[in-house]
Each structure stands twice: as structure tokens, then as C-alpha cells.
C-alpha atoms as a PDB file:
ATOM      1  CA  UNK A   1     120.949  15.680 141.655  1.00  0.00           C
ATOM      2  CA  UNK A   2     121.878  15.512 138.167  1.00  0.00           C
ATOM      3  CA  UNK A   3     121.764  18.795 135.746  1.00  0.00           C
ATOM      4  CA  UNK A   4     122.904  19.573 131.911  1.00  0.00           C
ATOM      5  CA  UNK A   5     123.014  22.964 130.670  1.00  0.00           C
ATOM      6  CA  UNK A   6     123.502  24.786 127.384  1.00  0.00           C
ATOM      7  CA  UNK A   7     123.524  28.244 126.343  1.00  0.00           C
ATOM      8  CA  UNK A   8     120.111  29.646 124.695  1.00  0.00           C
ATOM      9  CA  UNK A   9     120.664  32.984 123.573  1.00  0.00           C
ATOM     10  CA  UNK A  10     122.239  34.863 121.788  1.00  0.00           C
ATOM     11  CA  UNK A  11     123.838  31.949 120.526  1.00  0.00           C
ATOM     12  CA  UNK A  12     122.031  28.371 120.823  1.00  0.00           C
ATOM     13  CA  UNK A  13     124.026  25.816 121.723  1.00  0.00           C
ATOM     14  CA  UNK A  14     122.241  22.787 119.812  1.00  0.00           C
ATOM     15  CA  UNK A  15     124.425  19.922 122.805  1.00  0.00           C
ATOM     16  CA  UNK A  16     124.798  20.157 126.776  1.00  0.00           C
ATOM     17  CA  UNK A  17     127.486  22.048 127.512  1.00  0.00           C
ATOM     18  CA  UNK A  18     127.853  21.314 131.049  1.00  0.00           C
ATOM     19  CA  UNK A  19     126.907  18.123 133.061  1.00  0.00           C
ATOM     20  CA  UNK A  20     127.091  16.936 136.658  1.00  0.00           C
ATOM     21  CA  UNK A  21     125.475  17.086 140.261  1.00  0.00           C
ATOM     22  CA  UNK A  22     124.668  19.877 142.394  1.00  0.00           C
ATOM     23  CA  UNK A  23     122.802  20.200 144.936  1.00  0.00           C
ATOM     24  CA  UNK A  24     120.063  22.358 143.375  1.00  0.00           C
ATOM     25  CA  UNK A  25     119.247  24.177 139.850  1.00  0.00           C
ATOM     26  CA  UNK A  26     120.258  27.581 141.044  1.00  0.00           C
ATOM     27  CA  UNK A  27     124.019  25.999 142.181  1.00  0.00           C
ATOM     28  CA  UNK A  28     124.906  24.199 139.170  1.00  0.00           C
ATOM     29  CA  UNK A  29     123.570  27.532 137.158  1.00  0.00           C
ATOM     30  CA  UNK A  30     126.298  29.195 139.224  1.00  0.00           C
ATOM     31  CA  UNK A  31     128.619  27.009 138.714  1.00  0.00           C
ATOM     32  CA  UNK A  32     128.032  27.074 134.472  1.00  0.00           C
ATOM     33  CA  UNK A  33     128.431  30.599 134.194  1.00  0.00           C
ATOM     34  CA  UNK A  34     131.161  30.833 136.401  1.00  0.00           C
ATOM     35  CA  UNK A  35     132.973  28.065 133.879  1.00  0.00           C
ATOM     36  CA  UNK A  36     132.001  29.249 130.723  1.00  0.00           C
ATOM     37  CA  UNK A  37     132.613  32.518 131.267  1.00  0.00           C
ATOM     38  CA  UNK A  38     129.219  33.976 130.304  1.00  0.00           C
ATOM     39  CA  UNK A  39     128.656  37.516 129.313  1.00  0.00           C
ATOM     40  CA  UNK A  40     126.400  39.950 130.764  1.00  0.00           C
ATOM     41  CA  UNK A  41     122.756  38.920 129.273  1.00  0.00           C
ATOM     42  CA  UNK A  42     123.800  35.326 128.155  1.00  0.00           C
ATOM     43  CA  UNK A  43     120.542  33.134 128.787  1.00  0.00           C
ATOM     44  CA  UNK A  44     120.646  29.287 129.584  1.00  0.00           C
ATOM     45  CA  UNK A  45     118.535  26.879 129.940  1.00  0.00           C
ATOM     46  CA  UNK A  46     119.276  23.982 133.250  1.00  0.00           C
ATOM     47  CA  UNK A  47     117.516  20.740 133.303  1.00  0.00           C
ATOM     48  CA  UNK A  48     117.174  17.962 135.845  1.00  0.00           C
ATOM     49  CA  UNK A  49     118.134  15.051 134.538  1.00  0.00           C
ATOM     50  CA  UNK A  50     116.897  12.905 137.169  1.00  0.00           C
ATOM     51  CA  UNK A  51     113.297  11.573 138.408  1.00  0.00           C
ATOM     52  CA  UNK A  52     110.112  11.645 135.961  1.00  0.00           C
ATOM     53  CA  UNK A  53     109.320  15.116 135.552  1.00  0.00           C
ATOM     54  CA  UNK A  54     112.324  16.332 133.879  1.00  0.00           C
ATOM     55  CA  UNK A  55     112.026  20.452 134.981  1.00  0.00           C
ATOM     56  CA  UNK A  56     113.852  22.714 132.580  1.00  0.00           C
ATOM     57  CA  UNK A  57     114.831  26.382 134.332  1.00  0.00           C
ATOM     58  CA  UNK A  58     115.736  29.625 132.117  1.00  0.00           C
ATOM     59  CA  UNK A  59     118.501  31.717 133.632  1.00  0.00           C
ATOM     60  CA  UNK A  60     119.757  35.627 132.912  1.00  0.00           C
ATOM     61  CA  UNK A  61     123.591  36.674 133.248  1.00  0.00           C
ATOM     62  CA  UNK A  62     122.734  39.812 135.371  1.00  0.00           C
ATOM     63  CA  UNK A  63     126.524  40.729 136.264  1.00  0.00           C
ATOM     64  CA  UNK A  64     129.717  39.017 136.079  1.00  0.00           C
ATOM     65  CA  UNK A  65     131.844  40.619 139.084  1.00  0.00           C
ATOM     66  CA  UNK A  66     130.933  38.291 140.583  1.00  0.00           C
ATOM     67  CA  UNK A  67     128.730  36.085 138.742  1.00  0.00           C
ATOM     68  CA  UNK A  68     124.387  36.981 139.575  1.00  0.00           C
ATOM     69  CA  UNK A  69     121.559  35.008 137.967  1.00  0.00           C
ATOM     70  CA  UNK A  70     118.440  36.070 137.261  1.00  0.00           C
ATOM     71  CA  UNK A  71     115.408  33.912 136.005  1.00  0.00           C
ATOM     72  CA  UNK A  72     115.138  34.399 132.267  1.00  0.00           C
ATOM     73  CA  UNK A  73     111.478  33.434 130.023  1.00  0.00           C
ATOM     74  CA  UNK A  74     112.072  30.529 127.434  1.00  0.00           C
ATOM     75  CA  UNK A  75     112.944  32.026 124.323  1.00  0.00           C
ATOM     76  CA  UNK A  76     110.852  30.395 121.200  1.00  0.00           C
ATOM     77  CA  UNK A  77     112.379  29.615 117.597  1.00  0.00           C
ATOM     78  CA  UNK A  78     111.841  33.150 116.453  1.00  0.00           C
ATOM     79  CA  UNK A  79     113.692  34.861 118.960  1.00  0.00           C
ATOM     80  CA  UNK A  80     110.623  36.487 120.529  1.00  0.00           C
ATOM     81  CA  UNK A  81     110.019  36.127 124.752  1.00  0.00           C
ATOM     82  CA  UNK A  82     107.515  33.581 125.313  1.00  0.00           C
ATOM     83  CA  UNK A  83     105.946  33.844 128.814  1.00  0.00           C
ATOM     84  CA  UNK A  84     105.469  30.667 130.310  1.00  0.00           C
ATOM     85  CA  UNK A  85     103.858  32.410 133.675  1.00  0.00           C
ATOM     86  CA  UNK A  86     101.403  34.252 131.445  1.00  0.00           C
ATOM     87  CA  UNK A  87      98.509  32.112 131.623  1.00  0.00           C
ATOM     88  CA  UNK A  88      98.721  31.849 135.142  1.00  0.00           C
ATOM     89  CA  UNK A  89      99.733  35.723 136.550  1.00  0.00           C
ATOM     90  CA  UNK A  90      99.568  39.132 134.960  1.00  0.00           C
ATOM     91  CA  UNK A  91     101.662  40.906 132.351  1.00  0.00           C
ATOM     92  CA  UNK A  92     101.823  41.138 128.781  1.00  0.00           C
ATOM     93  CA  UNK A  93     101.948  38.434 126.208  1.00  0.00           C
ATOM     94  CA  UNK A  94     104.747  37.625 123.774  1.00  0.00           C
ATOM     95  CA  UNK A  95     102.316  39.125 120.921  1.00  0.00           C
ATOM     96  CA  UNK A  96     102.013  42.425 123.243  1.00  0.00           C
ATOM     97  CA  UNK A  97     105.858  42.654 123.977  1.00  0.00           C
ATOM     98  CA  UNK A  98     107.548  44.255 121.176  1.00  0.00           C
ATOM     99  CA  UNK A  99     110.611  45.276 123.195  1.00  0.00           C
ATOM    100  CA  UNK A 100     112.061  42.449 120.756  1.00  0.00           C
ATOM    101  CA  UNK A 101     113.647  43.446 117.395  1.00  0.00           C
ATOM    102  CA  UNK A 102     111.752  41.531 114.662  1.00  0.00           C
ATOM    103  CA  UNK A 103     114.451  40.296 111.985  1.00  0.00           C
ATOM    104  CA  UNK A 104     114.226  40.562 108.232  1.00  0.00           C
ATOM    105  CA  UNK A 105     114.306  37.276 106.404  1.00  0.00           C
ATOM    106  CA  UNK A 106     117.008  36.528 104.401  1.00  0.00           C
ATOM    107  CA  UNK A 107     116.689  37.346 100.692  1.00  0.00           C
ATOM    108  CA  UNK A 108     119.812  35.530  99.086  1.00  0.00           C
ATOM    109  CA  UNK A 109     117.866  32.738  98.159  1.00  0.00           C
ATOM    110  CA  UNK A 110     115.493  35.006  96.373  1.00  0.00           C
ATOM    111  CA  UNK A 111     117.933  37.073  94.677  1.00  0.00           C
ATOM    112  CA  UNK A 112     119.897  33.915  93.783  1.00  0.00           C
ATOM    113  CA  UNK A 113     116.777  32.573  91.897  1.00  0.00           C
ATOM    114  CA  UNK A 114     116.024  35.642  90.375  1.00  0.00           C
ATOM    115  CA  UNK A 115     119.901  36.317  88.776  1.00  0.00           C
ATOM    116  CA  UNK A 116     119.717  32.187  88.063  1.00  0.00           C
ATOM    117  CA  UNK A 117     116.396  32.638  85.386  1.00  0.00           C
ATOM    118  CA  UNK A 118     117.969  35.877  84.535  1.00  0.00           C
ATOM    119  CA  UNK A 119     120.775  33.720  83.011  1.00  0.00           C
ATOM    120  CA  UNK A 120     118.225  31.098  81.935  1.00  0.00           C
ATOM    121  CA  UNK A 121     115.917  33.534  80.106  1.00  0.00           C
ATOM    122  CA  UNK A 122     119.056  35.434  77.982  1.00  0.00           C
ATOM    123  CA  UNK A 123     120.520  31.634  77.283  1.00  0.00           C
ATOM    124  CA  UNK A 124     116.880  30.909  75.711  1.00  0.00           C
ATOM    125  CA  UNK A 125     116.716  33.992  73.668  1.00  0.00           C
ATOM    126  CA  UNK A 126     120.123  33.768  72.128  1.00  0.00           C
ATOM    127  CA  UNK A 127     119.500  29.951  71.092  1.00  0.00           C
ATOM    128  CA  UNK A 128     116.577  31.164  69.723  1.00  0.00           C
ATOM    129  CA  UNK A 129     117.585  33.697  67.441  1.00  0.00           C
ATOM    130  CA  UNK A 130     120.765  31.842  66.569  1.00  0.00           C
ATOM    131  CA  UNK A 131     118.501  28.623  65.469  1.00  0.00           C
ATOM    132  CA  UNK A 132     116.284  31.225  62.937  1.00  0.00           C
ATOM    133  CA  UNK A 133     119.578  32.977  61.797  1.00  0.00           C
ATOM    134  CA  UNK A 134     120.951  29.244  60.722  1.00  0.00           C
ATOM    135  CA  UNK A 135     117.322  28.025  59.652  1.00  0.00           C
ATOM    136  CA  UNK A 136     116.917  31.333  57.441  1.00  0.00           C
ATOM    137  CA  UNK A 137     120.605  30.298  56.247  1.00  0.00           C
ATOM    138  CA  UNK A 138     119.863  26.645  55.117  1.00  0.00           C
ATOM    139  CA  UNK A 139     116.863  27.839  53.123  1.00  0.00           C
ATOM    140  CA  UNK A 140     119.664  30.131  51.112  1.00  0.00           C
ATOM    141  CA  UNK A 141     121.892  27.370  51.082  1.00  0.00           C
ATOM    142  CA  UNK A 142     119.683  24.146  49.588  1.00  0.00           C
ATOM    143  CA  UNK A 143     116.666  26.203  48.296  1.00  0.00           C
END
């Protein structure tokens, strides 16, 4: 059969890294780790890329000496575990998990747009008194 893989966390791969036949999901998972040289951790994501239902499988690098899989939960956008057996078996749900560190949002853009009306708002205060110091100086001048 036909699988593509690509890295999922930490870092997202956002193409297939690896393509070709195996002879199952678990193999060819093998067989990506083993050529990318994953880390301890590393999750990936393997997809059949044949027949209708196109199954996609998370994987876990448990050890590297030699190279041990375990299956990993699909991670969402946010980082956070979401758990895909949940509705059907027990355990907690990604909203009860909070073995996850929640991240702070960035705040450059923020501070940017603050320091850029900073500038904006001293520009418009200088024009403004130097237009009623050159008013005030006409009226001396012609009146």
C-alpha cells in the first residue's frame, strides 16, 4: 500500500515528507523515523494514500536505540491533545487535560500599534502648536 508522512509536532511540517509502499502503517512509520532521524517525542502523522477511506494514524517517538513507536492523539491548531477515542472509551477530555502548557499570545503587534499612534499623536500636537505659533505670527505681521 501507499503511505505519506510528515512530522506534526513540535514542529509541523506543512508537505509529506516521506512517500512510498509498505506493507502496513506501523512499517512505513518505522521506516520514517528511522530516515529522518526523529527525536525522542517527535509525533507524525501516516496516511494511506490508497482506496476510499483515506485513514490518517498519529505516531509517538518512544526511544531511538533502536527506533519504538507509540500511538500518539491528533494534535489540534492550538497545540492542545485532542482525543479522538474520547467519545467512544473513557478518559479525560482535551478541556480536562491540562498537562499541556497554554502559550501566551504574541504582543508585538500590539505594542507595535501602540509606539506607531504614540508617534502619530506627538506628530499631531507639534503641527498643531507650530500652525498657532505662525497664525499668531501673521496677525503681527499684516495686522
Amino acid at each position: 500500500m501507499k503511505f505519506a508522512a510528515k512530522r506534526t509536532w513540535p514542529e509541523k511540517a506543512t508537505t509529506w515528507e516521506h512517500e512510498g509502499e509498505a506493507d502496513g502503517a506501523e512499517s512505513f512509520a518505522s521506516e520514517f523515523a528511522t530516515l529522518e532521524q526523529l527525536a525522542v517525542d517527535t509525533e507524525f502523522v501516516v496516511m494511506c494514500k490508497e482506496g476510499d477511506a483515506q485513514q490518517a494514524l498519529f505516531f509517538r517517538v518512544s526511544d531511538t536505540a533502536p527506533y519504538r513507536l507509540e500511538p500518539a492523539k491528533a494534535r489540534t491548531a492550538t497545540g492542545a491533545t485532542a482525543a479522538p477515542e474520547a467519545a467512544s472509551g473513557p478518559g479525560p477530555s482535551a478541556a480536562e487535560d491540562e498537562s499541556e502548557p497554554v502559550g501566551l499570545p504574541n504582543l508585538s503587534p500590539v505594542i507595535s500599534m501602540i509606539f506607531y499612534m504614540g508617534k502619530v499623536a506627538f506628530i499631531a500636537t507639534a503641527g498643531i502648536a507650530l500652525m498657532a505659533v505662525v497664525i499668531s505670527q501673521l496677525k503681527k505681521v499684516l495686522g
